[in-house]
Protein backbone atom coordinates (compact mmCIF):
# COMPACT_ATOMS: atom_id res chain seq x y z
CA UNK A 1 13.81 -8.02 -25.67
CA UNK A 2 17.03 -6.40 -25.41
CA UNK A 3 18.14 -3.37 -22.78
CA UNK A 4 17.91 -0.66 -25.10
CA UNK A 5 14.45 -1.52 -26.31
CA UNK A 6 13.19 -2.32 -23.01
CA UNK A 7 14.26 0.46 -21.39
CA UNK A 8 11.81 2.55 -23.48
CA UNK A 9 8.40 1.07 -22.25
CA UNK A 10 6.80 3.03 -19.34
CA UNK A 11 6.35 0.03 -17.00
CA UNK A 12 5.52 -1.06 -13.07
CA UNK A 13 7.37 -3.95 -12.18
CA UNK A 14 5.16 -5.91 -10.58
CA UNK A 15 5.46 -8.63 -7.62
CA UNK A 16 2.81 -10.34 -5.85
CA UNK A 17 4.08 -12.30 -2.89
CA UNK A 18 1.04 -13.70 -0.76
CA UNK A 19 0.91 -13.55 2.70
CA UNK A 20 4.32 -13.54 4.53
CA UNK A 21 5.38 -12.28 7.75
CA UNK A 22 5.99 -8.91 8.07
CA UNK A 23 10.00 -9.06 8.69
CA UNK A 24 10.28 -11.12 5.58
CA UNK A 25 8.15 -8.29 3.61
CA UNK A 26 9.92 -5.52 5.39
CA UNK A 27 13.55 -7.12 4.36
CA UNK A 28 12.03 -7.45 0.35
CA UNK A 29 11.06 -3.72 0.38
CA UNK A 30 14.64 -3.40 1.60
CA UNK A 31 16.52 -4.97 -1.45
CA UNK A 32 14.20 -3.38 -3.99
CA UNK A 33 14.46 -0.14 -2.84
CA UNK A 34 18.15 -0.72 -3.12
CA UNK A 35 18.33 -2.18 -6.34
CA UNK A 36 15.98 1.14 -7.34
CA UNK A 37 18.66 3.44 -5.58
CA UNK A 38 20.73 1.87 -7.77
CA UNK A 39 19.28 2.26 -10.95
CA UNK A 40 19.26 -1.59 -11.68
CA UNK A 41 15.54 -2.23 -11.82
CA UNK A 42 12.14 0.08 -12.64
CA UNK A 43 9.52 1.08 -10.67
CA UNK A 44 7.88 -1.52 -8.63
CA UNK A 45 4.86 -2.51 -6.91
CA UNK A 46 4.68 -5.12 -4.65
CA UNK A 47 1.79 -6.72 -3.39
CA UNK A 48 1.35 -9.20 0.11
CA UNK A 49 -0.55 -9.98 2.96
CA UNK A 50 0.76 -10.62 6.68
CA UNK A 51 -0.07 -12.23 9.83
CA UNK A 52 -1.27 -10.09 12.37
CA UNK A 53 1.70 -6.94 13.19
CA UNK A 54 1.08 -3.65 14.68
CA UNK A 55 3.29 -0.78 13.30
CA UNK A 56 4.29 2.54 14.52
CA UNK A 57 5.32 5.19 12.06
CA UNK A 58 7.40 7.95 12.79
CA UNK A 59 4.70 10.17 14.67
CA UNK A 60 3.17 7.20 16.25
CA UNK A 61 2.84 7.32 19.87
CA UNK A 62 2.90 4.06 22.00
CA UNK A 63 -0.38 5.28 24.09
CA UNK A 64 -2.55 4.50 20.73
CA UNK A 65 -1.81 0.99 21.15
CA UNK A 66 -4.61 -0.15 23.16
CA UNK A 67 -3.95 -3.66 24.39
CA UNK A 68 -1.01 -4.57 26.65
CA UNK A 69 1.63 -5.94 25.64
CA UNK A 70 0.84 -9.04 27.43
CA UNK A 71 -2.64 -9.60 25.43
CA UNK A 72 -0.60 -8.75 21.80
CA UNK A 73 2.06 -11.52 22.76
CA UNK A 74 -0.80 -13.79 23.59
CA UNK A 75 -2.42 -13.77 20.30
CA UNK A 76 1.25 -13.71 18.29
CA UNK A 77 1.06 -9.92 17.37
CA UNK A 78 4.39 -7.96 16.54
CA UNK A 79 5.24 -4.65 16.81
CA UNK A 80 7.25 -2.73 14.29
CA UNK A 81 8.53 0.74 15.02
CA UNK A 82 9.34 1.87 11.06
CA UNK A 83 10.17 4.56 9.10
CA UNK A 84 7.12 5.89 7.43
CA UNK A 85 4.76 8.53 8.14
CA UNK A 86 1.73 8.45 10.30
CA UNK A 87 1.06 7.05 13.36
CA UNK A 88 -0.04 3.40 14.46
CA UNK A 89 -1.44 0.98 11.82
CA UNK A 90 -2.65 -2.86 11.60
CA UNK A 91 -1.92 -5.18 9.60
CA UNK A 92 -3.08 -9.15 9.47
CA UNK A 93 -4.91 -11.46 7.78
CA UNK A 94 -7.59 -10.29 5.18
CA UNK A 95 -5.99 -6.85 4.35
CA UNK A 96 -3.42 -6.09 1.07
CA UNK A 97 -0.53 -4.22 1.97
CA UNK A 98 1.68 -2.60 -1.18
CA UNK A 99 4.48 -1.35 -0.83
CA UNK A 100 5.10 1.00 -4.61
CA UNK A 101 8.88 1.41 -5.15
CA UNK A 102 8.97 4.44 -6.89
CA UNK A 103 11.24 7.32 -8.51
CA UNK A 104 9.59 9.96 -7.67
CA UNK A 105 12.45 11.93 -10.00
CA UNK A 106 10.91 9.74 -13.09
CA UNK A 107 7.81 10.32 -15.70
CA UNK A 108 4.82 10.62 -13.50
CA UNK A 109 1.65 12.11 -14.08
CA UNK A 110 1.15 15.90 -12.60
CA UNK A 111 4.93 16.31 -12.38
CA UNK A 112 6.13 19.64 -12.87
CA UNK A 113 9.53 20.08 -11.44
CA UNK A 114 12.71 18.04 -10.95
CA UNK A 115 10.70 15.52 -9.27
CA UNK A 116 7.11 14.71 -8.06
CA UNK A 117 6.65 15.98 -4.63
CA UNK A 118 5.75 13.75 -1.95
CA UNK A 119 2.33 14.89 -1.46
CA UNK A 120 1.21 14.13 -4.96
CA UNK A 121 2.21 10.58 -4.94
CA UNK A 122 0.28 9.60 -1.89
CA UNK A 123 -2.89 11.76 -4.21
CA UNK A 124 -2.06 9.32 -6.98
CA UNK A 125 -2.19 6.49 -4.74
CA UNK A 126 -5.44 7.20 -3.19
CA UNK A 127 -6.84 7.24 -6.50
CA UNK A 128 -5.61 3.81 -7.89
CA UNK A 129 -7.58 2.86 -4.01
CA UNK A 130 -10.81 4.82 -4.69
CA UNK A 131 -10.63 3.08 -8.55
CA UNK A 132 -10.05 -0.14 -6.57
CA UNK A 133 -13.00 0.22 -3.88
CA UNK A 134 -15.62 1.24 -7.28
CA UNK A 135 -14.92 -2.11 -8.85
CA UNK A 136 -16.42 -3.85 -5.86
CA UNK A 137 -19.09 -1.36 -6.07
CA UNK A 138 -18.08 0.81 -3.03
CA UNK A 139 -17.80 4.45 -3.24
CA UNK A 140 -15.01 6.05 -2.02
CA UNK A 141 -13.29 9.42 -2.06
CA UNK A 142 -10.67 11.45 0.04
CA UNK A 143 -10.92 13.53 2.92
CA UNK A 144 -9.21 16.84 3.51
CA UNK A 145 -6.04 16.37 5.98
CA UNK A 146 -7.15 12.79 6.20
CA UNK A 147 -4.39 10.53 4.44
CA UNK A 148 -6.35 7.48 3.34
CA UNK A 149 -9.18 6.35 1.38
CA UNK A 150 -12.50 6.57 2.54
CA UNK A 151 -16.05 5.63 2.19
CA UNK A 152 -18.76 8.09 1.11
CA UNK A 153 -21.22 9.15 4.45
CA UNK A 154 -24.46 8.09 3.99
CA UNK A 155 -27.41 10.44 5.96
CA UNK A 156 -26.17 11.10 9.55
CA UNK A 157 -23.67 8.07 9.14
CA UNK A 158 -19.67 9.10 9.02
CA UNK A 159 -17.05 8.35 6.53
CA UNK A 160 -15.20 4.81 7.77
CA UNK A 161 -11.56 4.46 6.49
CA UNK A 162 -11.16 1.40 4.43
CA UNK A 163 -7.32 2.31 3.20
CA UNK A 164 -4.73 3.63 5.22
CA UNK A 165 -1.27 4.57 3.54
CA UNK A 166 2.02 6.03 4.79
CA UNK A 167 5.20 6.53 3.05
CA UNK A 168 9.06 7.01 3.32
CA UNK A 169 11.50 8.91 0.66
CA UNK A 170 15.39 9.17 0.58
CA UNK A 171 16.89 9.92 -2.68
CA UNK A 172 13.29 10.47 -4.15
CA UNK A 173 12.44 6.70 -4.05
CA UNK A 174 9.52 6.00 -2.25
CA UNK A 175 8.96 2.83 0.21
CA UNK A 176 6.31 1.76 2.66
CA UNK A 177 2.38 2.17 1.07
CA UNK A 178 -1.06 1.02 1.82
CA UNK A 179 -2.86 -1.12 3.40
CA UNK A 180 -6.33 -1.88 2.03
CA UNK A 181 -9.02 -3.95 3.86
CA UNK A 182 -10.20 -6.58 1.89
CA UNK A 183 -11.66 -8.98 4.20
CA UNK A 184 -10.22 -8.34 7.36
CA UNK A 185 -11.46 -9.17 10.93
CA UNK A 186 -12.34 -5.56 11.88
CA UNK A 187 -12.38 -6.65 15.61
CA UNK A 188 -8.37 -6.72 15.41
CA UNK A 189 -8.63 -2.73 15.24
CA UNK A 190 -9.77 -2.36 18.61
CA UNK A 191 -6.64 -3.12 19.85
CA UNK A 192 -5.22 0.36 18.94
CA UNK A 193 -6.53 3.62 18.19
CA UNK A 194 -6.32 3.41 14.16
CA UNK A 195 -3.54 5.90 12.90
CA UNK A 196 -4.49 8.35 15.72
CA UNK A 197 -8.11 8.87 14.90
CA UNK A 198 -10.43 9.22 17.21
CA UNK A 199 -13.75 10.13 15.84
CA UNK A 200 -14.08 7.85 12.57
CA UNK A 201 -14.31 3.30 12.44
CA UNK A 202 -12.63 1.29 9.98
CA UNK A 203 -14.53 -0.71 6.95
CA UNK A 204 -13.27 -3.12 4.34
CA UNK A 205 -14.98 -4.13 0.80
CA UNK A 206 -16.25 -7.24 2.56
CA UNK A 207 -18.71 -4.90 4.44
CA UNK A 208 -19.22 -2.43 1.79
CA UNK A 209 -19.04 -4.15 -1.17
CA UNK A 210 -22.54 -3.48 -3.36
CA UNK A 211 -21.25 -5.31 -7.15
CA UNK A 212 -21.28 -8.69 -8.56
CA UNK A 213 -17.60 -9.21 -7.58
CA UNK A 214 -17.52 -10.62 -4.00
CA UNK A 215 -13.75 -9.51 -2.33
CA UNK A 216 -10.83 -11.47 -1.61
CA UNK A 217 -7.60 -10.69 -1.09
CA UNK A 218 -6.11 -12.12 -4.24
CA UNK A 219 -9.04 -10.46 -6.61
CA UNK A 220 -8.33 -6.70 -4.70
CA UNK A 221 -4.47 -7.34 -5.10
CA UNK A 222 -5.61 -7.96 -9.07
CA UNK A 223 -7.58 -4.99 -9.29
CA UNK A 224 -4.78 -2.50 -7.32
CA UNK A 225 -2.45 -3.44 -9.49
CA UNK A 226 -4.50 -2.88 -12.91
CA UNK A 227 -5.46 0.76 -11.02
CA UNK A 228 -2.02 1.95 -10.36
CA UNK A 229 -1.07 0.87 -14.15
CA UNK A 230 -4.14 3.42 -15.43
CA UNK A 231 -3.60 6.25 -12.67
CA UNK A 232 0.49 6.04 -13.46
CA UNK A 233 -0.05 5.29 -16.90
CA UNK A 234 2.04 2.81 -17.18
CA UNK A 235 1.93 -1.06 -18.65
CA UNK A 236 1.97 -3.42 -15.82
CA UNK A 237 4.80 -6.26 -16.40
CA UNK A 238 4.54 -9.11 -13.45
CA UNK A 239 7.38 -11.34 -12.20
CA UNK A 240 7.22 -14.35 -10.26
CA UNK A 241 9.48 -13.90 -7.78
CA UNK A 242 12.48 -11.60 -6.07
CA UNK A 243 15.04 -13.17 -7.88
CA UNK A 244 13.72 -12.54 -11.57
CA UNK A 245 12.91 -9.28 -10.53
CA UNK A 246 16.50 -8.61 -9.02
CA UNK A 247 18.13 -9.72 -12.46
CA UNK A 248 17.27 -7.31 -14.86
CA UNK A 249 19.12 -7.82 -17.85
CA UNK A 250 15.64 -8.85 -19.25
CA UNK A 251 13.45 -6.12 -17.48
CA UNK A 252 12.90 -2.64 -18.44
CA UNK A 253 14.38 -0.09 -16.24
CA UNK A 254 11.91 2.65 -16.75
């Protein structure tokens, strides 16, 4: 397909990288938000899973990490001070993290001025999540001034976060994401005090999950990615590595 053609279809870029550690993931975001600075490629979702990593956001403080550093160093955990919002987060094993590259100054749904506004694109996200969680059978929903997805409270039980997602923008492309608990080891959460909340636990679909469809990581990174195509409304075009999407004389640019 030539350039001009291809830069007409309404497409995520998608790249799905397995687990990785979360330098190497960190450095990828890097180059394709670069190459999306630039112009030179489309939107893009990618898609991993790392080893276990702690990461502090730009309002993060230190005293909602929980275990010493002594006991993180022990069991191999890093510590990432980054450039998103929100506070502390974990990531490891059992748990998709995406990181959508986005042009927030492009088409999107429930844009209305020179570009989407921040706000909105985290809504958009959460959706795709909650869209995500239902085909595993697990209700889900948002909660007012709580970024994040959510499970629904059952009787005098509370809501249990089973997505947590902070973003960065400069120049109106986004970076950073989600991270969506698949089948995690829950027990890794007590070792901070998850994105400064106090009063509500974590869950994953493992847990929750009421369908047919029993969760892995590979089938929720599947499912995210066919969500964000219908909440975006875009087709969803995957690559098979960094380097075919960083040449995109073949790739739409939309």
């Amino acid at each position: 397909m030539c350039r001009a053609h291809a830069s007409l279809i309404m497409v995520i870029h998608l790249l799905q990288l397995g687990r990785i550690p979360y330098s190497e993931g960190l450095a990828v975001q890097q180059r394709v938000v670069a190459a999306r600075k630039a112009g030179d490629i489309g939107d893009t979702l990618l898609l991993m899973e790392h080893p276990p990593v702690l990461t502090l956001g730009r309002n993060a403080t230190r005293a909602n990490i929980l275990a010493t550093d002594a006991e993180l160093a022990r069991k191999g955990v890093e510590i990432h001070e980054i450039n998103r919002g929100g506070d502390v987060t974990y990531h490891g094993p059992g748990q998709l993290v995406g990181y959508p590259i986005f042009d927030l100054r492009g088409d999107l749904p429930g844009k209305r001025g020179p570009h989407l506004g921040p706000v909105d694109f985290v809504r958009l996200m959460e959706e795709a999540l909650i869209l995500t969680c239902k085909d595993f059978g697990v209700p889900a929903q948002r909660i007012c001034k709580r970024t994040g997805v959510w499970t629904l409270a059952g009787g005098s039980i509370v809501e249990k976060k089973i997505a947590a997602i902070g973003i960065h923008v400069s120049q109106a492309v986004t970076s950073h994401g989600f991270a969506l608990n698949a089948t995690t080891d829950l027990r890794d959460f007590e070792w901070i005090v998850p994105c400064g909340i106090t009063d509500r636990t974590v869950t994953s679909l493992e847990l929750e999950a009421a369908g047919d469809i029993e969760p892995t990581v590979a089938r929720a990174s599947d499912s995210v990615a066919r969500n964000f195509g219908r909440v975006f409304q875009r087709q969803i075009l995957a690559v098979d590595s960094l380097a075919d999407l960083l040449a995109p004389a073949a790739l739409p640019i939309r």
